[in-house]
PDB file of N, CA and C in Angstrom:
ATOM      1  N   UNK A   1     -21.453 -17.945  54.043  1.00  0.00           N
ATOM      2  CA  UNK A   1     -20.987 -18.698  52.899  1.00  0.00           C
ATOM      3  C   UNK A   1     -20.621 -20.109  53.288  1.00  0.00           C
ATOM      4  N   UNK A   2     -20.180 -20.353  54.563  1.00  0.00           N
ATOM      5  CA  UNK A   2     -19.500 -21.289  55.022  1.00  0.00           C
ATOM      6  C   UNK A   2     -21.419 -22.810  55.027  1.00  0.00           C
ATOM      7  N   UNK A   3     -22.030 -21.784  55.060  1.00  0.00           N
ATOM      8  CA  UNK A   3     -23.558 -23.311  55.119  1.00  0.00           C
ATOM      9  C   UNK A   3     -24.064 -23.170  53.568  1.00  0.00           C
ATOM     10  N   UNK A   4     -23.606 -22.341  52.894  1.00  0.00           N
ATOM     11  CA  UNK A   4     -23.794 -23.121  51.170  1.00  0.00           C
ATOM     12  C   UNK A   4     -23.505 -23.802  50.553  1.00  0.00           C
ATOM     13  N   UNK A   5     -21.944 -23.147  50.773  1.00  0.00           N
ATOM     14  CA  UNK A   5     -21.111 -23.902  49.583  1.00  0.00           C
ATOM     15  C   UNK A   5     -19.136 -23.767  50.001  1.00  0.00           C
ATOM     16  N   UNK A   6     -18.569 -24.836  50.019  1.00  0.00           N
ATOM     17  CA  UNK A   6     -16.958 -24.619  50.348  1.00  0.00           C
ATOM     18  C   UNK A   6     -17.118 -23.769  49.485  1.00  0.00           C
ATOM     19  N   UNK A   7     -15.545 -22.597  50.005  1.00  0.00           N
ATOM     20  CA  UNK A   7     -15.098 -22.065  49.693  1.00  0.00           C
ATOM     21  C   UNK A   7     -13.621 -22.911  48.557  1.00  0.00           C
ATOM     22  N   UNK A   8     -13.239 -23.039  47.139  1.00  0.00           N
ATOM     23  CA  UNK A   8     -12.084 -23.553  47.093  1.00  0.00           C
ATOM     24  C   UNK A   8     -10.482 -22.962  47.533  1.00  0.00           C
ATOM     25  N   UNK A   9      -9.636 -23.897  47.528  1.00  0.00           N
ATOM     26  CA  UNK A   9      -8.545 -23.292  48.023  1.00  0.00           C
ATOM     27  C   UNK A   9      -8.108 -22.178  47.441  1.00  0.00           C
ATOM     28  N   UNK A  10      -8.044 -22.402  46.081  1.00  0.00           N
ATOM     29  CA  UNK A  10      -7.843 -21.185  45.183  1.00  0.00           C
ATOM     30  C   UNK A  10      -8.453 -19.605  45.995  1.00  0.00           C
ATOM     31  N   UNK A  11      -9.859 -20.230  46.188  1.00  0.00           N
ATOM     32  CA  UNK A  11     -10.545 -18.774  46.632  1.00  0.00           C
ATOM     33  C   UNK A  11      -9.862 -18.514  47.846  1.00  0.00           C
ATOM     34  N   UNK A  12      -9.788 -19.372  48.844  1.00  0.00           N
ATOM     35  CA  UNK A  12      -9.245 -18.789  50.090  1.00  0.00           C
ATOM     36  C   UNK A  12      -8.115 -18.047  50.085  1.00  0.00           C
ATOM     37  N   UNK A  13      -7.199 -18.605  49.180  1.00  0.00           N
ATOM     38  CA  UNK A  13      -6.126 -18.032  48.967  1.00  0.00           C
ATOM     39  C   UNK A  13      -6.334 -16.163  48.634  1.00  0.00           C
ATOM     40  N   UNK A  14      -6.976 -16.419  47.686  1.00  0.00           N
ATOM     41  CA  UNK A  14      -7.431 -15.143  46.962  1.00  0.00           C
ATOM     42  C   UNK A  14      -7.733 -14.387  48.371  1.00  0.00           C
ATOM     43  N   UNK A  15      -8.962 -14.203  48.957  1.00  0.00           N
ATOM     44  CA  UNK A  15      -9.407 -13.792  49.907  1.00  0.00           C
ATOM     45  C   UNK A  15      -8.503 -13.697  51.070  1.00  0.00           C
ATOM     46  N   UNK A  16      -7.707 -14.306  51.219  1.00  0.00           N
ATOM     47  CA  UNK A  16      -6.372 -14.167  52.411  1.00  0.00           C
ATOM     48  C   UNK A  16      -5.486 -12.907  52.096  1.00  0.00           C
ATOM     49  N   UNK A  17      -5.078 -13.220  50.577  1.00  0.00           N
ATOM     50  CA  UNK A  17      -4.744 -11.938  49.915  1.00  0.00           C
ATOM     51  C   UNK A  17      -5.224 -10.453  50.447  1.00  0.00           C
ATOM     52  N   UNK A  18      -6.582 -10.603  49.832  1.00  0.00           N
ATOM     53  CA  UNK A  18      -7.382  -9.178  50.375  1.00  0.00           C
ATOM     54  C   UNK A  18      -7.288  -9.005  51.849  1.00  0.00           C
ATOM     55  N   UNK A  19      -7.278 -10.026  52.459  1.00  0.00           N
ATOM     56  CA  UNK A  19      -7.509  -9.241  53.571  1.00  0.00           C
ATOM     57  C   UNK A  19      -6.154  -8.940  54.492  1.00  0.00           C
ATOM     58  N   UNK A  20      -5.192  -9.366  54.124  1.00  0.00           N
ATOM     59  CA  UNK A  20      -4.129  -9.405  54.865  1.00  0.00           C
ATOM     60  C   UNK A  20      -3.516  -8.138  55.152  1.00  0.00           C
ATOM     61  N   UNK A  21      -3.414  -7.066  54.571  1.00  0.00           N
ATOM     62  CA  UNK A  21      -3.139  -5.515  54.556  1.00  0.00           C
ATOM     63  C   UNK A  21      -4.031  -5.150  55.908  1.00  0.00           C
ATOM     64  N   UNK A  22      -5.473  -5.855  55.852  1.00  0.00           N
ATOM     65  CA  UNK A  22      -6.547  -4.936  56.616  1.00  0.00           C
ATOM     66  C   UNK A  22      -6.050  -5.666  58.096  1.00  0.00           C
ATOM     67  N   UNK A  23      -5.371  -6.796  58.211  1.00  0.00           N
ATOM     68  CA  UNK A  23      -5.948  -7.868  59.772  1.00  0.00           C
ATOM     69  C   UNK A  23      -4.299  -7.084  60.233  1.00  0.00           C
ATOM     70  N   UNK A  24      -3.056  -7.078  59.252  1.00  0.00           N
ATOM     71  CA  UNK A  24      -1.872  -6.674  59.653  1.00  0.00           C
ATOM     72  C   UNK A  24      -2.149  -5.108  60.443  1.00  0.00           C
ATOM     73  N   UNK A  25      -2.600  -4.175  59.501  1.00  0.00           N
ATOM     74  CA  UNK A  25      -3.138  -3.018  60.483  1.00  0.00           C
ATOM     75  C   UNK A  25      -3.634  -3.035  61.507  1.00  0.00           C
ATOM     76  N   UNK A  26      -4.310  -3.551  61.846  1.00  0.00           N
ATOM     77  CA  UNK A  26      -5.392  -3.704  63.271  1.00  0.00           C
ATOM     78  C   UNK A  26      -4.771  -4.236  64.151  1.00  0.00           C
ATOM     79  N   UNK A  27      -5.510  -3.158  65.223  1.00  0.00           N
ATOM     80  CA  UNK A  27      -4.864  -3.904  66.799  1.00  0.00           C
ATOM     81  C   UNK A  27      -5.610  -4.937  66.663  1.00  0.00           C
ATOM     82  N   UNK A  28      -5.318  -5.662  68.358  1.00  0.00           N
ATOM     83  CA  UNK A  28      -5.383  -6.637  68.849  1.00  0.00           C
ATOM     84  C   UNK A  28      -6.979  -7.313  68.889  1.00  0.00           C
ATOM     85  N   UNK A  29      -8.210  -6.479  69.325  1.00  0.00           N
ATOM     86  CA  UNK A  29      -9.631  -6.817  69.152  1.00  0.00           C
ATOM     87  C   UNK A  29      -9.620  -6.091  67.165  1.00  0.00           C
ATOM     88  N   UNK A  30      -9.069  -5.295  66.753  1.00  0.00           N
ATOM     89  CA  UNK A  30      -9.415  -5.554  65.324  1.00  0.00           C
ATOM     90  C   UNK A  30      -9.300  -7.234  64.805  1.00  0.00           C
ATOM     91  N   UNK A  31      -8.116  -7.804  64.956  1.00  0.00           N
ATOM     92  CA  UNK A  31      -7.648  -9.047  64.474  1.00  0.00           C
ATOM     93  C   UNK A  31      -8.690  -9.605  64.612  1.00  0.00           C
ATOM     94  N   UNK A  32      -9.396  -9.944  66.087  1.00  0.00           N
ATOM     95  CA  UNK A  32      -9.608 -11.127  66.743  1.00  0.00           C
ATOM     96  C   UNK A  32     -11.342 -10.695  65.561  1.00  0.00           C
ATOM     97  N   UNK A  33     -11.886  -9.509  65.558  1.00  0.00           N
ATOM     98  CA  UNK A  33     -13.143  -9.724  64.516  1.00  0.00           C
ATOM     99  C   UNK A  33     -12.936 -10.216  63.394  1.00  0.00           C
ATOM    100  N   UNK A  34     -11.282  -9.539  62.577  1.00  0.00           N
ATOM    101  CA  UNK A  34     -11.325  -9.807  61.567  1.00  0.00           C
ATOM    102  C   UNK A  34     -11.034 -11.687  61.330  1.00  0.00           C
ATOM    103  N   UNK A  35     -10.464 -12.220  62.441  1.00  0.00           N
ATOM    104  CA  UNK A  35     -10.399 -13.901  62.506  1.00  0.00           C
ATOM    105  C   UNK A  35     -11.879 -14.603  62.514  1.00  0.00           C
ATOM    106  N   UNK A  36     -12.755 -13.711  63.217  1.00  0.00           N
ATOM    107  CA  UNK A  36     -14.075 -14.306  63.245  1.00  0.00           C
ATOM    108  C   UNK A  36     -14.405 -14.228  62.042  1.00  0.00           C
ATOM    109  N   UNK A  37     -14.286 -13.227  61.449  1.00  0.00           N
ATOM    110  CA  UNK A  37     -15.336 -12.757  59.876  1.00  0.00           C
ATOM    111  C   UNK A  37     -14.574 -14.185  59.097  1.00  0.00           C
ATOM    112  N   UNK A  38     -13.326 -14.332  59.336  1.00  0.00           N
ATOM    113  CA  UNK A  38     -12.832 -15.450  58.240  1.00  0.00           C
ATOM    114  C   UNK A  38     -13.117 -16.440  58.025  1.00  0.00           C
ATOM    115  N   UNK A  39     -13.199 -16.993  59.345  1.00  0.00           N
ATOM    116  CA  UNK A  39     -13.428 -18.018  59.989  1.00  0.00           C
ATOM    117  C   UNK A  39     -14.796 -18.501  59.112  1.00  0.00           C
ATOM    118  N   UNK A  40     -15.439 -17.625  59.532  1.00  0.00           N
ATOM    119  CA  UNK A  40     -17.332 -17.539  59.105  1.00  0.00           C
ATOM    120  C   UNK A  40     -17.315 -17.975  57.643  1.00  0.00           C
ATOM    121  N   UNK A  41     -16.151 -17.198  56.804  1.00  0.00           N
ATOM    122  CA  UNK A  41     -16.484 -17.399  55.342  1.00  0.00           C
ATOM    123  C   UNK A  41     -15.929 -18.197  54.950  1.00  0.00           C
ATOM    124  N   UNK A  42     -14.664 -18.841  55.230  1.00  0.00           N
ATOM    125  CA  UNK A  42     -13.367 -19.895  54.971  1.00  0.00           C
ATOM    126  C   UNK A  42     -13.782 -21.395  55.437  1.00  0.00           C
ATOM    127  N   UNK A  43     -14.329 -21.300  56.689  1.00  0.00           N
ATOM    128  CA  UNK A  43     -14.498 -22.461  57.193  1.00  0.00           C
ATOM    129  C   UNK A  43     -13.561 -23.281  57.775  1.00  0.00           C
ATOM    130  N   UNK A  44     -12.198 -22.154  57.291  1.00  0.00           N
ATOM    131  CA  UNK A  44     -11.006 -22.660  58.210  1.00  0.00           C
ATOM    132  C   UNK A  44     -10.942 -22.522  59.923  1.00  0.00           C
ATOM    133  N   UNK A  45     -10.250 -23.578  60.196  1.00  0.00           N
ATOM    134  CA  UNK A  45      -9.638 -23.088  61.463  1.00  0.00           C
ATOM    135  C   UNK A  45      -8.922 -21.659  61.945  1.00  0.00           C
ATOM    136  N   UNK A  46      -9.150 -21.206  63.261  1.00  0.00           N
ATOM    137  CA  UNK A  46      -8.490 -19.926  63.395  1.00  0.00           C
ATOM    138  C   UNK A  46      -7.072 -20.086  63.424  1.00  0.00           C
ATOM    139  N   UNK A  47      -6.651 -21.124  64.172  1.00  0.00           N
ATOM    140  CA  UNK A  47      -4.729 -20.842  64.234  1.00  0.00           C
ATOM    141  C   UNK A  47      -4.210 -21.083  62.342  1.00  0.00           C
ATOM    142  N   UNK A  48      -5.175 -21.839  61.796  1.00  0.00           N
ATOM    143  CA  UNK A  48      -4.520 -21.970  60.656  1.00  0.00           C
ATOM    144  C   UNK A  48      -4.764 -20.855  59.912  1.00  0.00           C
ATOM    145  N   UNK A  49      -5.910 -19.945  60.089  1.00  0.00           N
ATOM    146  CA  UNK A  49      -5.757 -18.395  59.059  1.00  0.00           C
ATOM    147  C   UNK A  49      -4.662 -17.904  60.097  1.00  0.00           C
ATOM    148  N   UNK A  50      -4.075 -17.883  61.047  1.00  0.00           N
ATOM    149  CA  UNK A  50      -3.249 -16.819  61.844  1.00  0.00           C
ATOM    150  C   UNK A  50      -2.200 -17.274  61.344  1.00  0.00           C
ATOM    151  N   UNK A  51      -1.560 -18.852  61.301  1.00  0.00           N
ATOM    152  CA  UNK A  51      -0.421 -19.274  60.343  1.00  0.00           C
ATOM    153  C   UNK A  51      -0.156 -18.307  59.179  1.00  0.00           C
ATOM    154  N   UNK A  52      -1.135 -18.497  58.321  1.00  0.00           N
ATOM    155  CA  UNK A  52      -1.291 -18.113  56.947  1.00  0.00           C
ATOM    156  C   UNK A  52      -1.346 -17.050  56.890  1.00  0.00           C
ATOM    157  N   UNK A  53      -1.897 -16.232  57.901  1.00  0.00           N
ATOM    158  CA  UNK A  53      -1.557 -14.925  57.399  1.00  0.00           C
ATOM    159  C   UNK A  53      -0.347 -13.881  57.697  1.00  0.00           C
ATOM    160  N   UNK A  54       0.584 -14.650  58.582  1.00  0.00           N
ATOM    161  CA  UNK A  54       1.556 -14.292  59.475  1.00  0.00           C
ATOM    162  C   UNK A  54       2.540 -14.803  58.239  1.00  0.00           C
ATOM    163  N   UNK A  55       2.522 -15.532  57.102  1.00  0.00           N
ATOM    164  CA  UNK A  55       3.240 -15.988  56.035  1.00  0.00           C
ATOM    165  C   UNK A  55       3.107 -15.631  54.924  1.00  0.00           C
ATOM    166  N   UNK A  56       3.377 -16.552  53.900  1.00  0.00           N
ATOM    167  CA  UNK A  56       3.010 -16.407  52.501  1.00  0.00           C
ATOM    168  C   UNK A  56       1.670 -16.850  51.799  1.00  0.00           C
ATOM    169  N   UNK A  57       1.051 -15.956  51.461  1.00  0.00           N
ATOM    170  CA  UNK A  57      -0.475 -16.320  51.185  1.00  0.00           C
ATOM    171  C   UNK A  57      -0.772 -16.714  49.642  1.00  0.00           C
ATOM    172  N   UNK A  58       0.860 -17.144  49.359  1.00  0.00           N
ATOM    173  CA  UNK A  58       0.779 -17.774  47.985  1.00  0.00           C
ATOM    174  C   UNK A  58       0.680 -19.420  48.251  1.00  0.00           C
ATOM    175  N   UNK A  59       0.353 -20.075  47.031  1.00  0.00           N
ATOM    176  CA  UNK A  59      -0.319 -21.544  46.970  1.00  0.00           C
ATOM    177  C   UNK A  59       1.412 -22.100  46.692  1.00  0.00           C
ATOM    178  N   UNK A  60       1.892 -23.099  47.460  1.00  0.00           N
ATOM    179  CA  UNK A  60       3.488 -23.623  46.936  1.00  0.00           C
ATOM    180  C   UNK A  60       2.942 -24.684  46.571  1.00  0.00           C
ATOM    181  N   UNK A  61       4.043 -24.934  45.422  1.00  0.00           N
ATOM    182  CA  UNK A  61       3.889 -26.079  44.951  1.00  0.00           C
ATOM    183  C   UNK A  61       4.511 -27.353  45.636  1.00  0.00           C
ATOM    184  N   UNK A  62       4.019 -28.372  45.565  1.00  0.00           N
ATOM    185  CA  UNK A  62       4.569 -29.853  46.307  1.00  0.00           C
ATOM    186  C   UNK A  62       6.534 -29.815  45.734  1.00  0.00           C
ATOM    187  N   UNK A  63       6.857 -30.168  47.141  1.00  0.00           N
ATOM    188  CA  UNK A  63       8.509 -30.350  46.721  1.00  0.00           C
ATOM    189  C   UNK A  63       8.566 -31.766  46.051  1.00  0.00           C
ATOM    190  N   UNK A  64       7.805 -32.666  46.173  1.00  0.00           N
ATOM    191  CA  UNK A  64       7.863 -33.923  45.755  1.00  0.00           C
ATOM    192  C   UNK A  64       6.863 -34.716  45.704  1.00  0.00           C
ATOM    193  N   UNK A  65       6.629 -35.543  44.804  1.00  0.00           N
ATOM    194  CA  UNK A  65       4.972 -36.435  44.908  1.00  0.00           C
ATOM    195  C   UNK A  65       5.802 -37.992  46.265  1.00  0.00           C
ATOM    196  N   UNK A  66       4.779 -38.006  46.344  1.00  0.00           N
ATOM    197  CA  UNK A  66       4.853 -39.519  47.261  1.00  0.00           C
ATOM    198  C   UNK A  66       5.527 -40.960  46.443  1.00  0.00           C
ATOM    199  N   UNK A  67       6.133 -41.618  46.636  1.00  0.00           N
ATOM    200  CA  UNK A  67       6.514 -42.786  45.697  1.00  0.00           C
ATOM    201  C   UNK A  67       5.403 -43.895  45.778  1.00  0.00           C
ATOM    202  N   UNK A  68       5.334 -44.823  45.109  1.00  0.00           N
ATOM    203  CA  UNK A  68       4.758 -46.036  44.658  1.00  0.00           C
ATOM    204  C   UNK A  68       5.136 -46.552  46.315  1.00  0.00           C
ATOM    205  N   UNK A  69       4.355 -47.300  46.549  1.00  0.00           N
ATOM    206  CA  UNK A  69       4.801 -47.860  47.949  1.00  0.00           C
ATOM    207  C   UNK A  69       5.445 -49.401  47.293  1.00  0.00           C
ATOM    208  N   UNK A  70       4.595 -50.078  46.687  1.00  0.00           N
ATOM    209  CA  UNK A  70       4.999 -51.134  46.194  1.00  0.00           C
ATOM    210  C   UNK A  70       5.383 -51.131  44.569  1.00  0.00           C
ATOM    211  N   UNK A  71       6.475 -52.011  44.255  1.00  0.00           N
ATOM    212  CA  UNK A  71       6.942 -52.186  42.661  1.00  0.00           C
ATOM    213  C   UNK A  71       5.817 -52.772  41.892  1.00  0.00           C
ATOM    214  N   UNK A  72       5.699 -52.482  40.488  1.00  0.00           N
ATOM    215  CA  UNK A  72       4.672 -53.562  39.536  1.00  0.00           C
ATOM    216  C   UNK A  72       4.921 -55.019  39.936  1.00  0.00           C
ATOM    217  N   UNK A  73       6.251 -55.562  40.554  1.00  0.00           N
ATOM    218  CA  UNK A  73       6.059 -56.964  40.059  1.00  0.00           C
ATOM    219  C   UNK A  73       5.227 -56.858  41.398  1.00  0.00           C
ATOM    220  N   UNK A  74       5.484 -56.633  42.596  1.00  0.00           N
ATOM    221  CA  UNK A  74       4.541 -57.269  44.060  1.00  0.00           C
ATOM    222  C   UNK A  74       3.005 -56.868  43.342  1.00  0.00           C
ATOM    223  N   UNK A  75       2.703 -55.974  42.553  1.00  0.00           N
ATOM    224  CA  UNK A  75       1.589 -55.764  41.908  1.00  0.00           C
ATOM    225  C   UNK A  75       0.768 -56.935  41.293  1.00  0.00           C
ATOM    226  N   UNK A  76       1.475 -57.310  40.393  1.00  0.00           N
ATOM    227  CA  UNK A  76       1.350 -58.382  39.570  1.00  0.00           C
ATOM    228  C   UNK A  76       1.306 -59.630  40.755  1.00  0.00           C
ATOM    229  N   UNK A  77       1.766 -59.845  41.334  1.00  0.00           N
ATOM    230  CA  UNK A  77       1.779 -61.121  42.705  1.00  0.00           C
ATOM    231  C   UNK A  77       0.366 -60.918  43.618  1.00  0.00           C
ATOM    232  N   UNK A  78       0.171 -59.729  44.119  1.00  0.00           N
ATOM    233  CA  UNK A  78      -1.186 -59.298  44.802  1.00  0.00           C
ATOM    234  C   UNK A  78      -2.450 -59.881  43.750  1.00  0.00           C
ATOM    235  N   UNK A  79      -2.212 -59.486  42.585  1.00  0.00           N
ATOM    236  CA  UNK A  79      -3.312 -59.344  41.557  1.00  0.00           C
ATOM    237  C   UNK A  79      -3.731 -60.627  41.254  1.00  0.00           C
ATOM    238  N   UNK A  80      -2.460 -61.528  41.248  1.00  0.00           N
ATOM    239  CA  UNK A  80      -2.764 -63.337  41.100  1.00  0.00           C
ATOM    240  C   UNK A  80      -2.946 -63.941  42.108  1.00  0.00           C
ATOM    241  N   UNK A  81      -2.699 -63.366  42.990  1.00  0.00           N
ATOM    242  CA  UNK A  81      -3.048 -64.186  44.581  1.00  0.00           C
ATOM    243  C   UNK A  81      -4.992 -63.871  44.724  1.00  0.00           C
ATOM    244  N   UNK A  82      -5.258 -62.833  44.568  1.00  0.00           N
ATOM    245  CA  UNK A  82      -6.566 -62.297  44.581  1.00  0.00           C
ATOM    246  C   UNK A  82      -7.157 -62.768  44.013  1.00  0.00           C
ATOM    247  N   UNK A  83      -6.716 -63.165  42.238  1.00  0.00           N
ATOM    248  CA  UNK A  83      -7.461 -63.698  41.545  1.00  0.00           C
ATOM    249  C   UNK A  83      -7.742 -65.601  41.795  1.00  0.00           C
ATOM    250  N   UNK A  84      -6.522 -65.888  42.560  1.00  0.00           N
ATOM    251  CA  UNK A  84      -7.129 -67.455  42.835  1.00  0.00           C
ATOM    252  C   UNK A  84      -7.694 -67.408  44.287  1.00  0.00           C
ATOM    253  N   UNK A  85      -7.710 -66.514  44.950  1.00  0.00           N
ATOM    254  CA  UNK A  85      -9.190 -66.782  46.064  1.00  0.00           C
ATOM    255  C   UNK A  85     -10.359 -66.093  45.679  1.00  0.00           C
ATOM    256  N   UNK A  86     -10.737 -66.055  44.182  1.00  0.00           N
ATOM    257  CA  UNK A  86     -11.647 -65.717  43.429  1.00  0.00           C
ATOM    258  C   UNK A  86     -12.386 -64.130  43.844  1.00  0.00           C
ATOM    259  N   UNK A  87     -11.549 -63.200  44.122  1.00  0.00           N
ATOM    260  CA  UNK A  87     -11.559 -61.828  43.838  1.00  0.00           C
ATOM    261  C   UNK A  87     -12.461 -61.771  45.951  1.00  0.00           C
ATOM    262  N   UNK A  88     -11.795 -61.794  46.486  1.00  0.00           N
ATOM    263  CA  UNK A  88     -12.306 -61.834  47.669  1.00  0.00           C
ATOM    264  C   UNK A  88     -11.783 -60.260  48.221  1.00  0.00           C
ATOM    265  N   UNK A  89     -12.652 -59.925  49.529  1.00  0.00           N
ATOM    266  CA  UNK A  89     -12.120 -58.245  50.158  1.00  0.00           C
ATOM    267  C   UNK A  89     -10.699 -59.008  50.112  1.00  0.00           C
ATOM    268  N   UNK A  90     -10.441 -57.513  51.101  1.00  0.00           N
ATOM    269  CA  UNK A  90      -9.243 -57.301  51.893  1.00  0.00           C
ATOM    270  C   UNK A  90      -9.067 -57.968  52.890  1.00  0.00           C
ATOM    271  N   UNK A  91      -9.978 -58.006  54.049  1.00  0.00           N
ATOM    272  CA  UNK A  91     -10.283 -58.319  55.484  1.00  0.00           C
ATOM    273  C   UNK A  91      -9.972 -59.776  55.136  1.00  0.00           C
ATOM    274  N   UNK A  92     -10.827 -60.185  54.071  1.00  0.00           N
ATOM    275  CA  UNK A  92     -10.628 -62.057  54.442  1.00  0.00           C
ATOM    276  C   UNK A  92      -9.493 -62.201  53.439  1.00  0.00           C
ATOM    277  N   UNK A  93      -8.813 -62.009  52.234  1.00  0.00           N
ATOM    278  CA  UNK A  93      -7.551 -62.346  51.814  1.00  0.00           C
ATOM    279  C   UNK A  93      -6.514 -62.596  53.059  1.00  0.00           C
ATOM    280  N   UNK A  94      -6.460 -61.137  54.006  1.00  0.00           N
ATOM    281  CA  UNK A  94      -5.577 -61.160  55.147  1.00  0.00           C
ATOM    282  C   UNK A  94      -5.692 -61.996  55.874  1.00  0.00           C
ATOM    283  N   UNK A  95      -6.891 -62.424  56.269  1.00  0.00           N
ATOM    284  CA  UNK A  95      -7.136 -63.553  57.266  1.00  0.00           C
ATOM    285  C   UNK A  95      -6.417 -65.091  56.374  1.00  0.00           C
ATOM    286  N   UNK A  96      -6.654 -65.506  55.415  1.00  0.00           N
ATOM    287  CA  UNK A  96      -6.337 -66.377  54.285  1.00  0.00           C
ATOM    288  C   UNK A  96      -4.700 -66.235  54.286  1.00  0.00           C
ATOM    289  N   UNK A  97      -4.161 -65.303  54.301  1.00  0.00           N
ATOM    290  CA  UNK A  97      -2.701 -65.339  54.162  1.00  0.00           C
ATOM    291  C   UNK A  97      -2.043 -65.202  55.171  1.00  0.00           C
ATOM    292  N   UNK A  98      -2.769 -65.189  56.907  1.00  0.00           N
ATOM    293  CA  UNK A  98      -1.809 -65.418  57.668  1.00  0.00           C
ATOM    294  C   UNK A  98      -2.647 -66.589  58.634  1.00  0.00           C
ATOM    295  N   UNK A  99      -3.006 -66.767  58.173  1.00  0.00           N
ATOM    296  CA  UNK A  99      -3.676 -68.412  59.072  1.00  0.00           C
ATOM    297  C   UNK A  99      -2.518 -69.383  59.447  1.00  0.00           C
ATOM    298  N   UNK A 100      -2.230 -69.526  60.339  1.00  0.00           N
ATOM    299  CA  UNK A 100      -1.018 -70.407  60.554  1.00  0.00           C
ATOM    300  C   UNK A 100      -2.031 -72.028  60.793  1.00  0.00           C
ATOM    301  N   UNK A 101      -1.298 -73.038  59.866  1.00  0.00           N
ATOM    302  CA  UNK A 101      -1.924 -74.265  59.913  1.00  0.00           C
ATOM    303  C   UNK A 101      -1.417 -74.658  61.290  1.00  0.00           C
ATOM    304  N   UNK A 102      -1.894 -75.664  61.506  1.00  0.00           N
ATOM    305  CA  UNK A 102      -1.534 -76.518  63.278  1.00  0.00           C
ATOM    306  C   UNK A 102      -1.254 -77.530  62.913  1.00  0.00           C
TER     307      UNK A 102
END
């Protein structure tokens, strides 16, 4: 499955589900097939299905989104500075705003 098509998280999740009863039973060479078989279909890393399955194989939700790095007004200042070096990249604005004259 892993050379068709990702698997989504949703599904992995799902599928971690199922199998977690079967990898917890099994000795030590049970695990290590049942990590290969996952591996194969998930496309995940192995320590990260061994994380996950040693935990909660539910999806958590974010404790918090990320903030705005910058306020609207530095927004509004970027946006007019850009617009009078007539909509130029990144690379050369930066070069333009720290050029030290001599």
């Amino acid at each position: 499955m892993a050379t068709e098509e990702k698997m989504t998280l949703d599904e992995v999740y799902k599928y971690l589900r199922l199998l977690k009863p079967r990898y917890q039973q099994a000795d030590r060479a049970g695990k290590s097939t049942w990590l290969d078989e996952m591996e194969a279909v998930t496309g995940r890393h192995r320590k990260s299905l061994i994380r996950r399955l040693q935990g909660s194989v539910q999806r958590q939700a974010r404790s918090h989104e990320r903030e705005r790095t910058y306020k609207a007004d530095v927004d509004v200042a970027l946006r007019r500075i850009w617009e009078s070096y007539d909509y130029i990249c990144a690379e050369r604005l930066w070069r333009f705003t720290h050029e030290h004259p001599e």
